[in-house]
N, C-alpha and C. Protein backbone atom coordinates (compact mmCIF):
# COMPACT_ATOMS: atom_id res chain seq x y z
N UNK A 1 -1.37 -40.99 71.59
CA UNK A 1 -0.99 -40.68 70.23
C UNK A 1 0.37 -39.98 70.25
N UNK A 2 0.84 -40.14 69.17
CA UNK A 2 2.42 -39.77 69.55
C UNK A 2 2.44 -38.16 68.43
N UNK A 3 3.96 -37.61 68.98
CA UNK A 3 3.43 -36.39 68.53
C UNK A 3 3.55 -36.05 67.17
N UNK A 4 3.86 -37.02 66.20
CA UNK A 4 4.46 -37.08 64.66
C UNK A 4 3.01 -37.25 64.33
N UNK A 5 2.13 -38.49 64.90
CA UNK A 5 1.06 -38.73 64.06
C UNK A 5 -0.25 -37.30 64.33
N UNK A 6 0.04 -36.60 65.18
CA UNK A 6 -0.70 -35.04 65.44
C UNK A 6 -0.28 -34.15 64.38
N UNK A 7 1.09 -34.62 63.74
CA UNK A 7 1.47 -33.62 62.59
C UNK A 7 0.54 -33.81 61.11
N UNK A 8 0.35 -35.00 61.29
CA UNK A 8 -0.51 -35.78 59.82
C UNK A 8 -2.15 -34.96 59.86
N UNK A 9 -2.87 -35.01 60.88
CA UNK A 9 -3.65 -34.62 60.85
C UNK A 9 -4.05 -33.79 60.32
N UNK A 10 -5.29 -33.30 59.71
CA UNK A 10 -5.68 -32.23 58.71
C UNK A 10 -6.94 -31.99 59.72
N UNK A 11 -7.08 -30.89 60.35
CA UNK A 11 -8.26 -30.24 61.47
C UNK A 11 -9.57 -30.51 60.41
N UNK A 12 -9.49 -30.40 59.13
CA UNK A 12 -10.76 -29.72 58.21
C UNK A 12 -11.40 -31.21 57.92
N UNK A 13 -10.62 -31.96 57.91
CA UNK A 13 -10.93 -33.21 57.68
C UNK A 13 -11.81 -33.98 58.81
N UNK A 14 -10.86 -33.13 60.25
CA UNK A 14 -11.62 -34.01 61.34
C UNK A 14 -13.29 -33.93 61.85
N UNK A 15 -14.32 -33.33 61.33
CA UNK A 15 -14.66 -32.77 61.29
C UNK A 15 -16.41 -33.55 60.69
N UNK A 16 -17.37 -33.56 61.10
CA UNK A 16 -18.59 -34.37 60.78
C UNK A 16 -19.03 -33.89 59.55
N UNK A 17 -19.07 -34.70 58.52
CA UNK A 17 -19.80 -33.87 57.06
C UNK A 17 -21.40 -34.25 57.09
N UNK A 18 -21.97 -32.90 57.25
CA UNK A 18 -23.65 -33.01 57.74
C UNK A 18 -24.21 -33.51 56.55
N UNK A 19 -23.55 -33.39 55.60
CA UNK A 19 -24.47 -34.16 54.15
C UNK A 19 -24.22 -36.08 54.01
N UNK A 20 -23.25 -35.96 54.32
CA UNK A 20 -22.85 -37.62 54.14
C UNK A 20 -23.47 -38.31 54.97
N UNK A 21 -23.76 -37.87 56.74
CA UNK A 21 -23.88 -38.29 57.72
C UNK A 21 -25.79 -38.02 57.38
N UNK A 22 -26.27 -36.97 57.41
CA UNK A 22 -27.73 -37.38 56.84
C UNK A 22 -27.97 -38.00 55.55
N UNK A 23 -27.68 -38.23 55.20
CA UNK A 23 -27.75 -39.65 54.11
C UNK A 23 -27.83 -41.04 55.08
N UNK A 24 -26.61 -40.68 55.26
CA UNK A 24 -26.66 -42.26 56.31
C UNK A 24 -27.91 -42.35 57.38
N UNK A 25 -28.06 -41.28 57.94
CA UNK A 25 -29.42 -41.12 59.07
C UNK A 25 -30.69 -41.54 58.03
N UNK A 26 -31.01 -41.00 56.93
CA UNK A 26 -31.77 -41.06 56.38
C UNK A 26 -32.02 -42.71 55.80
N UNK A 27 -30.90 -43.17 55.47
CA UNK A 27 -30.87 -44.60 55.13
C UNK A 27 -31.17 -45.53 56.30
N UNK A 28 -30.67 -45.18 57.14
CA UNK A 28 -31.05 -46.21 58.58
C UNK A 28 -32.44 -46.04 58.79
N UNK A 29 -33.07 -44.68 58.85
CA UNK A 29 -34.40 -44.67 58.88
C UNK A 29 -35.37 -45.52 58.14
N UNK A 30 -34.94 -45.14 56.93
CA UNK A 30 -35.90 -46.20 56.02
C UNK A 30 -35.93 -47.43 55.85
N UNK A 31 -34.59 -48.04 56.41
CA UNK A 31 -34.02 -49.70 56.40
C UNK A 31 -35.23 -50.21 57.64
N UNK A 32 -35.44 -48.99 58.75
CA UNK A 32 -36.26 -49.74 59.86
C UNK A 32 -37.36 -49.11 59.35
N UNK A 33 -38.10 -48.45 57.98
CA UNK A 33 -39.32 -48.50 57.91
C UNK A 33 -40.29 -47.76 58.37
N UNK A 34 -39.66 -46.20 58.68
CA UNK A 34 -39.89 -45.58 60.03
C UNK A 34 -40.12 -44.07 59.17
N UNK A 35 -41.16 -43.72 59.43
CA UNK A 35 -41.30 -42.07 58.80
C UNK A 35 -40.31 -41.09 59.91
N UNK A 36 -40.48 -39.98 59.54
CA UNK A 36 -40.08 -38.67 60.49
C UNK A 36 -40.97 -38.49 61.35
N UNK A 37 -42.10 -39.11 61.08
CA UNK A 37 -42.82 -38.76 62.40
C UNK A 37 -42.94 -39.65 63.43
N UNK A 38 -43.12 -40.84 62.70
CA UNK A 38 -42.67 -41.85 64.24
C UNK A 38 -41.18 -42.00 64.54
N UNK A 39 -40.09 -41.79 64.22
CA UNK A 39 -38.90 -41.40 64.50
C UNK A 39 -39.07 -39.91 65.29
N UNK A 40 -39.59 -39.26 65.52
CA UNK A 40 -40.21 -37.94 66.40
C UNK A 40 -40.84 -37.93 67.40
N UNK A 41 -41.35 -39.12 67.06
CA UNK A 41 -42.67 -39.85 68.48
C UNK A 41 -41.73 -40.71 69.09
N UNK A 42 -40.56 -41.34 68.75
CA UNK A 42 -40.16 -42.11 69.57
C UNK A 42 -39.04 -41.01 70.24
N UNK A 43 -38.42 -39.96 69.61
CA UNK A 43 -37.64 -39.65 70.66
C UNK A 43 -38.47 -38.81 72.00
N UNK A 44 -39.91 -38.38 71.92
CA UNK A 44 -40.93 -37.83 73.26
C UNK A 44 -41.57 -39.32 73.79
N UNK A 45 -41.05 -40.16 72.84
CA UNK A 45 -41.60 -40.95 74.29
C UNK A 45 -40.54 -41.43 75.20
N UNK A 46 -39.27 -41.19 74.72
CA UNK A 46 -38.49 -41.55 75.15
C UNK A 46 -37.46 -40.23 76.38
N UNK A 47 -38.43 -39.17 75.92
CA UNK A 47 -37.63 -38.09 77.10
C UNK A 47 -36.35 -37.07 75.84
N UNK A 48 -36.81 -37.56 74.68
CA UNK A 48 -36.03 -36.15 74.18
C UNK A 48 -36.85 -36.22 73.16
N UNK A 49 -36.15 -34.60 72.87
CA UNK A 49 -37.65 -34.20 71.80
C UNK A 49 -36.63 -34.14 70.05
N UNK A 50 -37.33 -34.38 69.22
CA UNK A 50 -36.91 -33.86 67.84
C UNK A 50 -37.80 -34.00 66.57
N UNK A 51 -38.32 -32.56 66.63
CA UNK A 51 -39.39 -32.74 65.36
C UNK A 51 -39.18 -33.36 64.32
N UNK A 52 -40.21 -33.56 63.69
CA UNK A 52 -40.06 -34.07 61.77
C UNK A 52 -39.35 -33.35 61.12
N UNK A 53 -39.71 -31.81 61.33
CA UNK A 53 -38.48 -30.74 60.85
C UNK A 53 -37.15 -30.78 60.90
N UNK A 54 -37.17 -31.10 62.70
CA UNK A 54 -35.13 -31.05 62.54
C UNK A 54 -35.03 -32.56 62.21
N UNK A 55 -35.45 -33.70 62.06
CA UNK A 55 -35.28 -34.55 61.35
C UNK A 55 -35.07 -34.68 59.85
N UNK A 56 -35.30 -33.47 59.34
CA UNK A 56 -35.67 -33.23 57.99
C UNK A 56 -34.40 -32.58 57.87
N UNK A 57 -34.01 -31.64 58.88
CA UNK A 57 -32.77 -30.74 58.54
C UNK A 57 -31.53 -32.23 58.88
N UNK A 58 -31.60 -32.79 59.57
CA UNK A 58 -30.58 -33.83 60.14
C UNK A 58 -30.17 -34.51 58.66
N UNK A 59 -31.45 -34.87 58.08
CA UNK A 59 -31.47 -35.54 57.16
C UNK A 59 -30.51 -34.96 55.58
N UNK A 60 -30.92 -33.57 55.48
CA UNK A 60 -30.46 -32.84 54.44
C UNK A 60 -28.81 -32.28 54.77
N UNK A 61 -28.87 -32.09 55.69
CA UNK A 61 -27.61 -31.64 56.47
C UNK A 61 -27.35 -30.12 56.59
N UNK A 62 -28.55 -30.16 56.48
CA UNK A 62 -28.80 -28.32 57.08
C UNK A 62 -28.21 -28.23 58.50
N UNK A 63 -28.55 -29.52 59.81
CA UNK A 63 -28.58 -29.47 60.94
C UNK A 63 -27.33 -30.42 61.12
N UNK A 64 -26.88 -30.53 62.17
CA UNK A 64 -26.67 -32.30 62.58
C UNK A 64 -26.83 -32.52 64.32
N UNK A 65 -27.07 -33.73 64.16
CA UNK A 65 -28.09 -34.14 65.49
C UNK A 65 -26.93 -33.76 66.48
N UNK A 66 -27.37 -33.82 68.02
CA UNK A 66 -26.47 -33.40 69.47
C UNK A 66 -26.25 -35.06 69.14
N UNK A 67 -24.90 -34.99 70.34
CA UNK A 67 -24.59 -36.45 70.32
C UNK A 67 -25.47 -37.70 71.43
N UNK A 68 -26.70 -36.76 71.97
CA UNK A 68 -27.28 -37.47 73.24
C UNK A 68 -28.36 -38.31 71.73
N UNK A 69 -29.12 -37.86 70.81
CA UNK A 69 -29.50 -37.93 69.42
C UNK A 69 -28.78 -39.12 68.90
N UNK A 70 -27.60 -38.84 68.65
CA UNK A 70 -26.81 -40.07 68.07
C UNK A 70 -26.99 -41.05 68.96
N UNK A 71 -26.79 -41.25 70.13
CA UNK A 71 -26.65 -42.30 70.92
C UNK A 71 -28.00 -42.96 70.71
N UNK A 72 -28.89 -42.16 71.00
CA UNK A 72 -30.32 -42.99 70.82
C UNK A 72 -30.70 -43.54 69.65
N UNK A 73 -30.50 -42.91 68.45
CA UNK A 73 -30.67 -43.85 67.09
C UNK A 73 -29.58 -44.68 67.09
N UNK A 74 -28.47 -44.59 66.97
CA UNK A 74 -27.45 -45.87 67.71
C UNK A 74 -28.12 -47.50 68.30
N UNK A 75 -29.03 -46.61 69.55
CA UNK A 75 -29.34 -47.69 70.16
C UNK A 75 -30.54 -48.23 69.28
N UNK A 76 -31.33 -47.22 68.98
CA UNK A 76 -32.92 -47.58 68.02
C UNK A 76 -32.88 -48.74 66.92
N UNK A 77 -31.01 -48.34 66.14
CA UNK A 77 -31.00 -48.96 65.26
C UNK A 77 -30.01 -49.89 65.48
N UNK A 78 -29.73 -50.59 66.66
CA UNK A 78 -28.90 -51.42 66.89
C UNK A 78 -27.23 -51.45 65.97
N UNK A 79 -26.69 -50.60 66.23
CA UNK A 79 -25.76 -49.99 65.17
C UNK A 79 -24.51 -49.56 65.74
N UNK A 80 -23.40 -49.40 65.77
CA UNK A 80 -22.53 -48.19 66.48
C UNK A 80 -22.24 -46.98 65.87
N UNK A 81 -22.15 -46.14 67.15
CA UNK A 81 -22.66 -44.90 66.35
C UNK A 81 -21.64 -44.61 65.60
N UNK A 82 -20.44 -44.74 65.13
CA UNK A 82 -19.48 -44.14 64.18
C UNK A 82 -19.97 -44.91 62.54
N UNK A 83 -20.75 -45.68 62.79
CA UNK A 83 -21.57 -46.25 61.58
C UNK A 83 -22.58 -44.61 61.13
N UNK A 84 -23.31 -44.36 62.34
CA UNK A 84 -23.99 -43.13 61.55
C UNK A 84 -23.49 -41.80 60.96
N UNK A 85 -22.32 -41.45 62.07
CA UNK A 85 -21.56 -40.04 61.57
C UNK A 85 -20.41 -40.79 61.28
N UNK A 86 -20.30 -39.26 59.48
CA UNK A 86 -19.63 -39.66 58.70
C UNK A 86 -18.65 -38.34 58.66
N UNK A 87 -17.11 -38.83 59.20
CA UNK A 87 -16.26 -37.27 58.72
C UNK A 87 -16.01 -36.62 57.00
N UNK A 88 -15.54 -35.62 58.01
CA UNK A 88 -15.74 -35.16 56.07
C UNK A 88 -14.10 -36.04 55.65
N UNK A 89 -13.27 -36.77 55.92
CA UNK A 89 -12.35 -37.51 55.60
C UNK A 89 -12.70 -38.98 55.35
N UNK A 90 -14.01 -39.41 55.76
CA UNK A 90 -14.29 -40.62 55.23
C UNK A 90 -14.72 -40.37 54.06
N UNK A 91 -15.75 -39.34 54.33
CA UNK A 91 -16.44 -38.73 52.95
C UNK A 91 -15.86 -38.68 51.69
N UNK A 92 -14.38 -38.10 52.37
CA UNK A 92 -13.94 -37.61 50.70
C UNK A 92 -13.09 -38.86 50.37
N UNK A 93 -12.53 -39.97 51.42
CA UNK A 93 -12.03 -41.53 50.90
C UNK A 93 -13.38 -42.06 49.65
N UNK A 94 -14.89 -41.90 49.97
CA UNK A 94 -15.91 -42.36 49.32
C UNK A 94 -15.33 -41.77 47.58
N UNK A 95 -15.97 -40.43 47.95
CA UNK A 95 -16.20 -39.60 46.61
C UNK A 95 -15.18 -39.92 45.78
N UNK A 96 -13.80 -40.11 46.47
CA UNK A 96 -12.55 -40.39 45.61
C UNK A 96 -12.33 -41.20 45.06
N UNK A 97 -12.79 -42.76 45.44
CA UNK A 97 -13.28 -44.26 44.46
C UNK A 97 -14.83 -43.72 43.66
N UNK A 98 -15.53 -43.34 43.95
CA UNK A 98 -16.49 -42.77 43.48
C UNK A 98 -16.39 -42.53 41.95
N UNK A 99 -15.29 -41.29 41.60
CA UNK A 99 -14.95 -40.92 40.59
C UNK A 99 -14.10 -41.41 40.18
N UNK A 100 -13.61 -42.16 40.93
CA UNK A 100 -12.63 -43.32 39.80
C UNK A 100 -13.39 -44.35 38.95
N UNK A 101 -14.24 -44.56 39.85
CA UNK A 101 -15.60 -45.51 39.09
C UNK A 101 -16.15 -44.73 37.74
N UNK A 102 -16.66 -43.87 37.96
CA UNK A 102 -17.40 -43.22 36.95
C UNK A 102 -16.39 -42.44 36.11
N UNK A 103 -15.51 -42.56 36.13
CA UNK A 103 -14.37 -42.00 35.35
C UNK A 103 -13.64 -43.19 34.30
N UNK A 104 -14.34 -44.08 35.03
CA UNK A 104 -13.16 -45.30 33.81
C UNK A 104 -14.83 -46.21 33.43
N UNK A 105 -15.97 -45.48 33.94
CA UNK A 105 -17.15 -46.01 33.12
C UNK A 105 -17.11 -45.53 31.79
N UNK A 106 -16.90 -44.00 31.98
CA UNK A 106 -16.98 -43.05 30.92
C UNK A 106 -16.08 -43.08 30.03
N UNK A 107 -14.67 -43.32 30.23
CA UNK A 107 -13.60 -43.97 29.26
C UNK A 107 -14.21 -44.92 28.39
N UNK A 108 -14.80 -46.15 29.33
CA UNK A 108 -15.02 -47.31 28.31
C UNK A 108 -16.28 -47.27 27.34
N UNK A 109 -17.25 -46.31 27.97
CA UNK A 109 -18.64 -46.20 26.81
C UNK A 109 -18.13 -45.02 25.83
N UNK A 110 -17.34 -43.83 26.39
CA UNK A 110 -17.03 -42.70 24.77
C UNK A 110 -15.88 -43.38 23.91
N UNK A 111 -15.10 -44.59 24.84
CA UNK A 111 -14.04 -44.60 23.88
C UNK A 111 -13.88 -46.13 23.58
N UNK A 112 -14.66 -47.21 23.28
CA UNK A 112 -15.04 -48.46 23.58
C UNK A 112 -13.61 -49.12 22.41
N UNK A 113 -13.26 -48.58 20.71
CA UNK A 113 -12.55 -48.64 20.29
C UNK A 113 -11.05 -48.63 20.57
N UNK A 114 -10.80 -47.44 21.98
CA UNK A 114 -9.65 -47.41 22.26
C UNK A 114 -9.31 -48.51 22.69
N UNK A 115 -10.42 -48.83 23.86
CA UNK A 115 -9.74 -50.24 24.95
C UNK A 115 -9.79 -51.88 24.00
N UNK A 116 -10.69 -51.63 22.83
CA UNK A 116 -10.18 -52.79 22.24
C UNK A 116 -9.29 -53.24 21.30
N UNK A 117 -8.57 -52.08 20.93
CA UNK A 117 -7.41 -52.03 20.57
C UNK A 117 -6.25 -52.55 21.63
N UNK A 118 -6.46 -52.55 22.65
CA UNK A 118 -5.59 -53.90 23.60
C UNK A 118 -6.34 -54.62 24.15
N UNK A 119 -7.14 -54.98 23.63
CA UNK A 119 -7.42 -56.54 23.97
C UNK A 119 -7.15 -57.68 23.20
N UNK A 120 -6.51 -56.86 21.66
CA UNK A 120 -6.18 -57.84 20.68
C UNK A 120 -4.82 -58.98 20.70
């Protein structure tokens, strides 16, 4: 990396957002159909441990998983892992179309008169 593009960087950004990223954990879970507890049972049968609880915190983003964790749901869910963790700079690319969406929803249902005044 060269040393101009180290200047761009924003540290706060680089950084795992535990809420976005358990969402996503939480969504992969349920896509394979899988409670917290057999997602719990599979990481002791597999030689690491993680209760329903810290699954629960992973999930809410109280916690966020070690990366030996990531690798294994990675593999569980046939996935790569930068699919599961989410920085807080992807995050806020989301939220930012996000509210552009719901910002020009809300234009067109309070103000439906304005916009058809150019459509004429």
């Amino acid at each position: 990396m060269r040393k101009t593009d180290l200047n761009r960087l924003n540290p706060g950004l680089m950084k795992i957002d535990p809420i976005a990223t358990g969402k996503k954990l939480k969504e992969y879970r349920r896509a394979h159909r899988l409670t917290q507890e057999q997602l719990s049972g599979y990481f002791e049968l597999y030689g690491d441990s993680a209760s329903r609880v810290v699954i629960g915190m992973w999930e809410t983003g109280k916690k966020t998983p070690s990366i030996s964790h990531i690798v294994f749901l990675a593999e569980l869910y046939q996935c790569r892992i930068d699919e599961l963790i989410i920085s807080c700079r992807r995050s806020n690319e989301r939220s930012d179309e996000d509210q552009l969406l719901v910002f020009y929803r809300v234009r067109a249902e309070f103000f439906p008169s304005f916009f058809d005044f150019f459509k004429m």
